[in-house]
C-alpha atoms as a PDB file:
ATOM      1  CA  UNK A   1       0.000   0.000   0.000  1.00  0.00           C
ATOM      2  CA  UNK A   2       1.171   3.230  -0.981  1.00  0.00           C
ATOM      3  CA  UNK A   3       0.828   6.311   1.409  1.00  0.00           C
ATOM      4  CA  UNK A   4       1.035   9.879   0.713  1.00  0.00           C
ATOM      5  CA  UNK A   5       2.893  11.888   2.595  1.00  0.00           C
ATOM      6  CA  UNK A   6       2.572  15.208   1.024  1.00  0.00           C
ATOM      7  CA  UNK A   7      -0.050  16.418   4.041  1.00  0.00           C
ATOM      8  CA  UNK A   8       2.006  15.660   6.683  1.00  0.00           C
ATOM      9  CA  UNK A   9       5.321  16.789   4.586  1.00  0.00           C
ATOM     10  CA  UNK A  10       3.071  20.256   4.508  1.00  0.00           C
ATOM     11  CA  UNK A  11       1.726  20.703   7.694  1.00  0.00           C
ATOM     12  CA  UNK A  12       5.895  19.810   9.518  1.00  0.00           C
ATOM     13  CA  UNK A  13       7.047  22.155   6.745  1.00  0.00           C
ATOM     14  CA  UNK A  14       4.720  25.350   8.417  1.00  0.00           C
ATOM     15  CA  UNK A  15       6.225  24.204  12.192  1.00  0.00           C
ATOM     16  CA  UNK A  16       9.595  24.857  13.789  1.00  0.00           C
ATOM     17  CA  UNK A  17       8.640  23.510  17.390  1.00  0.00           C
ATOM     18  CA  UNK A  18       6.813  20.478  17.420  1.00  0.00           C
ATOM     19  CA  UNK A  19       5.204  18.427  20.067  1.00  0.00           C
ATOM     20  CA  UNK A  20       4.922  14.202  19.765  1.00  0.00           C
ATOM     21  CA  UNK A  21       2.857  11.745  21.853  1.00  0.00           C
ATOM     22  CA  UNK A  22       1.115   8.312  22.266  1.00  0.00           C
ATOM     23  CA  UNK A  23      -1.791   6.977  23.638  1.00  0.00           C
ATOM     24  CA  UNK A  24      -2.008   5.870  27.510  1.00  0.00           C
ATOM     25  CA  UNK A  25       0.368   3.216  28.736  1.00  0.00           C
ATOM     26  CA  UNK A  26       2.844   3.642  25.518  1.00  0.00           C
ATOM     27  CA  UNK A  27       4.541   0.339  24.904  1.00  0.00           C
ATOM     28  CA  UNK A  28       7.669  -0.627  23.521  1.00  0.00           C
ATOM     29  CA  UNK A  29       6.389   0.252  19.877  1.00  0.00           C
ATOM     30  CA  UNK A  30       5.075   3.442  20.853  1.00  0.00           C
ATOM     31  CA  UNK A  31       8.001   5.050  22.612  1.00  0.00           C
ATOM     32  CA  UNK A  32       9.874   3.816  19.673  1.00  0.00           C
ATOM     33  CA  UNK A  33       7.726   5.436  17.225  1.00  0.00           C
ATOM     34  CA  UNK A  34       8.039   8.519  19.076  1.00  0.00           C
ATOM     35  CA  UNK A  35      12.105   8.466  19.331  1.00  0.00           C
ATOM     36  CA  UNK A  36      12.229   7.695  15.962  1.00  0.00           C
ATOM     37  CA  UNK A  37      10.318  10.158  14.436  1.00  0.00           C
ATOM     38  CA  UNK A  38      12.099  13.005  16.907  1.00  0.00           C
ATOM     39  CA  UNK A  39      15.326  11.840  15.408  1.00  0.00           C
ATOM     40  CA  UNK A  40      13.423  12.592  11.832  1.00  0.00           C
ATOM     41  CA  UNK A  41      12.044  16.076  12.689  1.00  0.00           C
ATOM     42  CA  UNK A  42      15.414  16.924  14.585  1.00  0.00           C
ATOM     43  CA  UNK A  43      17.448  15.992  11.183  1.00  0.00           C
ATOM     44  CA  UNK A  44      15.282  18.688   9.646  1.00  0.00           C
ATOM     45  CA  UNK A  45      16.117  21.223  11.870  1.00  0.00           C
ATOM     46  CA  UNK A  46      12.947  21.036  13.739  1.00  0.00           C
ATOM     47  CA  UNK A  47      12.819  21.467  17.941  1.00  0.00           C
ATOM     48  CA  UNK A  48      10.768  17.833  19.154  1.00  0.00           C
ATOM     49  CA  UNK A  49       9.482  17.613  22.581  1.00  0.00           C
ATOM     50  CA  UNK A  50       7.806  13.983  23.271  1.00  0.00           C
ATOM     51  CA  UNK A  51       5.292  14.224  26.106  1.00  0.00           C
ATOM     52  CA  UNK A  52       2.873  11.301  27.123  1.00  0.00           C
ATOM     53  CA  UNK A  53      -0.088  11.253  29.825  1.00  0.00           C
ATOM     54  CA  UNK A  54       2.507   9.234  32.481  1.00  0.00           C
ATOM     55  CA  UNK A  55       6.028   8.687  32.813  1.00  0.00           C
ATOM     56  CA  UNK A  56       7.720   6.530  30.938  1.00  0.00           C
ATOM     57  CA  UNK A  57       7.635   2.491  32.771  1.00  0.00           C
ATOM     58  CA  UNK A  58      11.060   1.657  34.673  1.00  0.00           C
ATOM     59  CA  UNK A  59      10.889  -1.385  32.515  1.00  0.00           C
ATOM     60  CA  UNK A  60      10.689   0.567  29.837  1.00  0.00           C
ATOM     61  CA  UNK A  61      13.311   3.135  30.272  1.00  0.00           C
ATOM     62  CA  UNK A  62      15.900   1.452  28.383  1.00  0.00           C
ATOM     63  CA  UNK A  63      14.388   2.722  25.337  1.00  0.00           C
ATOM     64  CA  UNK A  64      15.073   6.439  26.098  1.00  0.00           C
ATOM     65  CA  UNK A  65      18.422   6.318  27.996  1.00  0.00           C
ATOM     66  CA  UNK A  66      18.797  10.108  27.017  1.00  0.00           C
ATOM     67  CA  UNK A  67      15.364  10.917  28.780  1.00  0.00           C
ATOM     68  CA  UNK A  68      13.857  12.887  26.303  1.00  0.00           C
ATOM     69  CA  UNK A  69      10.699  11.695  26.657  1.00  0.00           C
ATOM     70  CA  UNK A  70       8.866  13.650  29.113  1.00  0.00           C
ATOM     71  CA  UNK A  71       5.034  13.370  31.016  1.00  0.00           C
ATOM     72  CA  UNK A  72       2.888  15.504  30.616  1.00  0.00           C
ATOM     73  CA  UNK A  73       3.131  17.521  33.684  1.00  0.00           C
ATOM     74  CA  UNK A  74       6.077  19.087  32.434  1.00  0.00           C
ATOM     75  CA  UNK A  75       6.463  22.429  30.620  1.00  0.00           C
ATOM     76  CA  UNK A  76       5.751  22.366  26.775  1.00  0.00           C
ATOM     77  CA  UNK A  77       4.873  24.887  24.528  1.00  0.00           C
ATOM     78  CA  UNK A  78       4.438  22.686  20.905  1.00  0.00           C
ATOM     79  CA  UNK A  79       3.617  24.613  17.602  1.00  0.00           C
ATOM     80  CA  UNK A  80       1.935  21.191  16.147  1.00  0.00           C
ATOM     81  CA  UNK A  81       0.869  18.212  17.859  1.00  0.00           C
ATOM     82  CA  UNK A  82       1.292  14.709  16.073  1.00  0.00           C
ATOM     83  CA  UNK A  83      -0.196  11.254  17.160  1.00  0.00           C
ATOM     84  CA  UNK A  84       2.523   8.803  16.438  1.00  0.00           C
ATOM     85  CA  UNK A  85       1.811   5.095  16.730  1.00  0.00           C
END
């Protein structure tokens, strides 16, 4: 299946600071998705925070051994928001 990215190629290309996140209880898959479209957007020259509802899981923590994904609690000020799963 084919899939068009000229929408979301658009709506990045309008946004310097840009906020990710994932649904409740992120999993291994999520966080991932999250990291590795950060490391996209920050190739770009784009500023990523990643902010989910909780913190990420001690078991899961490996994942993000820089800590840049935050919870939500913490201060973000995102010019777009995208739903990455």
């Amino acid at each position: 299946m084919s899939v068009n990215w000229s929408r979301f190629a658009e709506v990045i290309s309008q946004h310097q600071r840009i906020l990710l996140t994932s649904h409740i209880r992120p999993d291994c898959d999520a966080l991932g998705s999250e990291l590795g479209m950060a490391g996209i957007l920050e190739s770009l020259g784009k500023q990523v925070v990643i902010v989910n509802g909780q913190a990420t899981p001690p078991n899961l923590a490996f994942i993000d051994p820089d800590r840049k994904i935050r919870a939500l609690h913490e201060d973000v000020q995102p010019d777009e928001l995208q739903d990455i799963d």
